[in-house]
Protein backbone atom coordinates (compact mmCIF):
# COMPACT_ATOMS: atom_id res chain seq x y z
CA UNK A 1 -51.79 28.87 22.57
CA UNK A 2 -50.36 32.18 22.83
CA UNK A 3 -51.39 32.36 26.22
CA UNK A 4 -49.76 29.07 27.70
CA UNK A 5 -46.88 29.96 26.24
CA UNK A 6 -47.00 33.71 28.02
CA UNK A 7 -47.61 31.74 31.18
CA UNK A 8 -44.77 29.22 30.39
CA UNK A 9 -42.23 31.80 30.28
CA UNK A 10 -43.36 33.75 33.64
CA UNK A 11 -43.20 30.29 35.73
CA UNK A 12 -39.65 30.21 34.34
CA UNK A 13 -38.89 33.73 34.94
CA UNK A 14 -40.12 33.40 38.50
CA UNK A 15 -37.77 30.14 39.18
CA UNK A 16 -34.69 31.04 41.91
CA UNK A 17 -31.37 30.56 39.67
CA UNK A 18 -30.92 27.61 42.08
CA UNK A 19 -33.49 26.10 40.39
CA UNK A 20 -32.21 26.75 36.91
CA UNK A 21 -28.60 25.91 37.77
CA UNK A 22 -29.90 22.09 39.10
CA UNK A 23 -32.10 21.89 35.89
CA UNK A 24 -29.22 22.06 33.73
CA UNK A 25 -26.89 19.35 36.40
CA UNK A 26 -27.31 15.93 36.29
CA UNK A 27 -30.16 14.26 38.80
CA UNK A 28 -27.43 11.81 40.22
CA UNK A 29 -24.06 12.31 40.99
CA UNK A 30 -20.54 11.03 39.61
CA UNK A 31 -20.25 7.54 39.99
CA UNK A 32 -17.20 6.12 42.94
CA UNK A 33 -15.22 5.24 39.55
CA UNK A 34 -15.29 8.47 37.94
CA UNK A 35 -14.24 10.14 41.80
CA UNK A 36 -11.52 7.58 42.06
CA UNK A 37 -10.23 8.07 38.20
CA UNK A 38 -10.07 12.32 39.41
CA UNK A 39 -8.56 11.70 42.53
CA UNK A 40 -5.53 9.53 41.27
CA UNK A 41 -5.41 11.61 37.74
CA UNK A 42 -5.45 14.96 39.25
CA UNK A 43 -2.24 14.87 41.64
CA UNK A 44 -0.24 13.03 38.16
CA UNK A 45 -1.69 15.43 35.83
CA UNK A 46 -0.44 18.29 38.45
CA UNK A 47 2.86 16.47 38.90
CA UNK A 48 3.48 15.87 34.57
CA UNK A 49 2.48 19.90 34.47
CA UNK A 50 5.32 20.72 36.59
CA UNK A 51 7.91 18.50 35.62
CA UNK A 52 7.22 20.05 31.84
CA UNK A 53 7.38 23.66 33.10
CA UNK A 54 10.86 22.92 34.65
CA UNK A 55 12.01 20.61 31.74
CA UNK A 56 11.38 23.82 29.68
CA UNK A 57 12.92 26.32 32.23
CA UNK A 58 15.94 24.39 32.15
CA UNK A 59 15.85 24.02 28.16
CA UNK A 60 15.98 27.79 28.28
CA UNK A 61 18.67 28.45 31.07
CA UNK A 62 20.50 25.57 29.04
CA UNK A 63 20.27 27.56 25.29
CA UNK A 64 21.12 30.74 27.53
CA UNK A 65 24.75 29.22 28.61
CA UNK A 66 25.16 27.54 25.40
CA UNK A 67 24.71 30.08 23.05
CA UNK A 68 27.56 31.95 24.09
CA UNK A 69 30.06 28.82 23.10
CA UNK A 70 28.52 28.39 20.18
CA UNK A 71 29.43 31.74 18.68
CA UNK A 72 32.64 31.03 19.61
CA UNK A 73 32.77 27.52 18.10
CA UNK A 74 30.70 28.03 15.00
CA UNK A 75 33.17 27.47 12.51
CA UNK A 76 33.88 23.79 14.00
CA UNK A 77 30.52 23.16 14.95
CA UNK A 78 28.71 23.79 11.64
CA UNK A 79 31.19 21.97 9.27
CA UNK A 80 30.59 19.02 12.03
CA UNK A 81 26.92 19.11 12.16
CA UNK A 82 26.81 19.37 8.43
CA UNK A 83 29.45 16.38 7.79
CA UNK A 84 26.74 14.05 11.00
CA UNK A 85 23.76 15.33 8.87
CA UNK A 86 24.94 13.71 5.46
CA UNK A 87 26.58 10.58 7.35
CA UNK A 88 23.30 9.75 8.62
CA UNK A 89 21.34 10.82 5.34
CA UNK A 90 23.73 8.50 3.93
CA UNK A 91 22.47 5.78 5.86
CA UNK A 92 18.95 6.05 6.14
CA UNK A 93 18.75 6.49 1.74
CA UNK A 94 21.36 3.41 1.88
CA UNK A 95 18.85 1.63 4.00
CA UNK A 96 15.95 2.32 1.94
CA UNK A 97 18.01 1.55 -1.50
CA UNK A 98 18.77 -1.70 0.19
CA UNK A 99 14.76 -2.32 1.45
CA UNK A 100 13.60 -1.10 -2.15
CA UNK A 101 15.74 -3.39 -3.85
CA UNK A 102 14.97 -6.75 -1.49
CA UNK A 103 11.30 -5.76 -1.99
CA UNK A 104 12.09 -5.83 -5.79
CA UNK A 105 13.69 -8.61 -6.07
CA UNK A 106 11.07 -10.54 -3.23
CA UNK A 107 8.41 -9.67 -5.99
CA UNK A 108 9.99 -10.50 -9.19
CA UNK A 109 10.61 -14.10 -7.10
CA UNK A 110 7.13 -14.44 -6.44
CA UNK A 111 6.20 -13.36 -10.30
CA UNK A 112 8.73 -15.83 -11.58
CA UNK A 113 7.09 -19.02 -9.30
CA UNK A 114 3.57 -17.31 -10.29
CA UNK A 115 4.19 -17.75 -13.92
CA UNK A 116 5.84 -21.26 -13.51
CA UNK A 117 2.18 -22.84 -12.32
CA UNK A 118 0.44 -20.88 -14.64
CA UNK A 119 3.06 -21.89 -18.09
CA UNK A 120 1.76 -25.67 -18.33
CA UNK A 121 -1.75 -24.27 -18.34
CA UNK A 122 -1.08 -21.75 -20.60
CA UNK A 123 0.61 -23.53 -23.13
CA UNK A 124 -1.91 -26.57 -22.83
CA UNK A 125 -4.73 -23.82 -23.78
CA UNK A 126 -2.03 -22.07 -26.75
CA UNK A 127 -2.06 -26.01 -28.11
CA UNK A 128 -5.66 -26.04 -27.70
CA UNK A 129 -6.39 -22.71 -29.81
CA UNK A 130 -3.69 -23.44 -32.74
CA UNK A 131 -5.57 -27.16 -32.72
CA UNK A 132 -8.88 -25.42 -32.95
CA UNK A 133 -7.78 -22.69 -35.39
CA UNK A 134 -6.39 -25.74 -37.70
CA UNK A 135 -9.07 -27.16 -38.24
CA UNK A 136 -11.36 -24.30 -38.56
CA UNK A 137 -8.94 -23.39 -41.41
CA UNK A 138 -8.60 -26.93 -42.95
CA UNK A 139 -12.64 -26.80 -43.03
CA UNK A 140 -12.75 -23.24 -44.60
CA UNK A 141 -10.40 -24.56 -47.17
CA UNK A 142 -12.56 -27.63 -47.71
CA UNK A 143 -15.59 -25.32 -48.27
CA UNK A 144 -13.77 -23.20 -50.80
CA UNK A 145 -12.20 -26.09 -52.56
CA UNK A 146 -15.56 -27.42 -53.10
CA UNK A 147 -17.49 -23.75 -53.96
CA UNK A 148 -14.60 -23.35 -56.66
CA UNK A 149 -14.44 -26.77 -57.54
CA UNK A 150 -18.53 -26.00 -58.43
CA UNK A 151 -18.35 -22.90 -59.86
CA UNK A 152 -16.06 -24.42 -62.24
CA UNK A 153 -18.16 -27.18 -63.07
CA UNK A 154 -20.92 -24.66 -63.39
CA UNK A 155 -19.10 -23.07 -65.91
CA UNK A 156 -17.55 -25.82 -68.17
CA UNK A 157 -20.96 -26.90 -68.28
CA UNK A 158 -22.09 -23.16 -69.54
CA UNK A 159 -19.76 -23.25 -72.36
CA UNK A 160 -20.82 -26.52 -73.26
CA UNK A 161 -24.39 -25.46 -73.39
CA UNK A 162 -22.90 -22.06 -75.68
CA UNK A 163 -21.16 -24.26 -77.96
CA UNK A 164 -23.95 -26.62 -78.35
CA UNK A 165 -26.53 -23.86 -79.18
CA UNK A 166 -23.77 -22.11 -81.41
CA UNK A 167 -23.59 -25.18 -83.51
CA UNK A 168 -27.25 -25.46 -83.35
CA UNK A 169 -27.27 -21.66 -84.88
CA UNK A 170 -24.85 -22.13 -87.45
């Protein structure tokens, strides 16, 4: 085993590096879609690459110029940018206020209907459980009526017996 493996690794040793280099390419080449997709994507990708380069040369000449005015206009400028930033703060927290609360209200709507088809059925099963729980009670109270109502039988009829053996004794 050793051995083949020895062997294995000479043949590949041996190989030209043309040899190699193919091994690791593909054994057909690129498709005509995947040639036509490089040559229209290269020349835009080339063109986008250089229209951002300039884009930012000119953002820089631009903050070069600009910088100079505003030193000199800082004291307006700030106050200004400062008085736009809470304007439109203002706004957008007005705007979401104003969403929150339609969403609120859009729910409670829906919650209110909700609870209108469900009341009838509701209260139709509230009747059904007092009903139930009536009757349950008026039968408890029958039972107990009758258990005291026997007990007391029971024990008029114990001091009946008592008397009658006391007079018996005596």
């Amino acid at each position: 085993m050793a051995d083949y493996q020895r062997t294995q690794q000479q043949q590949q040793q041996q190989r030209p590096t043309s040899e190699a280099i193919r091994g690791l390419l593909p054994e057909k080449g690129p498709s005509t879609q995947q040639i036509i997709a490089v040559v229209t994507l290269l020349p835009l990708g080339g063109f986008l690459l250089l229209l951002s380069g300039l884009t930012f040369f000119a953002s820089l000449i631009g903050l070069f110029v600009s910088t100079p005015v505003f030193v000199i206009f800082s004291p307006v400028i700030v106050p200004a940018a400062f008085a736009i930033f809470m304007a439109v703060a203002g706004f957008l927290t007005s705007g979401a206020f104003g969403i929150t609360g339609l969403s609120s209200l859009t729910w409670l709507a829906n919650f209110v209907r909700g609870l209108r088809r469900k009341l009838p059925e509701q209260a139709e099963q509230a009747k059904r459980r007092v009903q139930d729980t009536a009757g349950y009670m008026g039968q408890k109270t029958r039972e107990t009526g009758q258990t005291v109502q026997t007990k007391a039988q029971e024990a008029v009829r114990g001091e009946e017996g008592g008397k009658a053996q006391e007079g018996k004794k005596t």
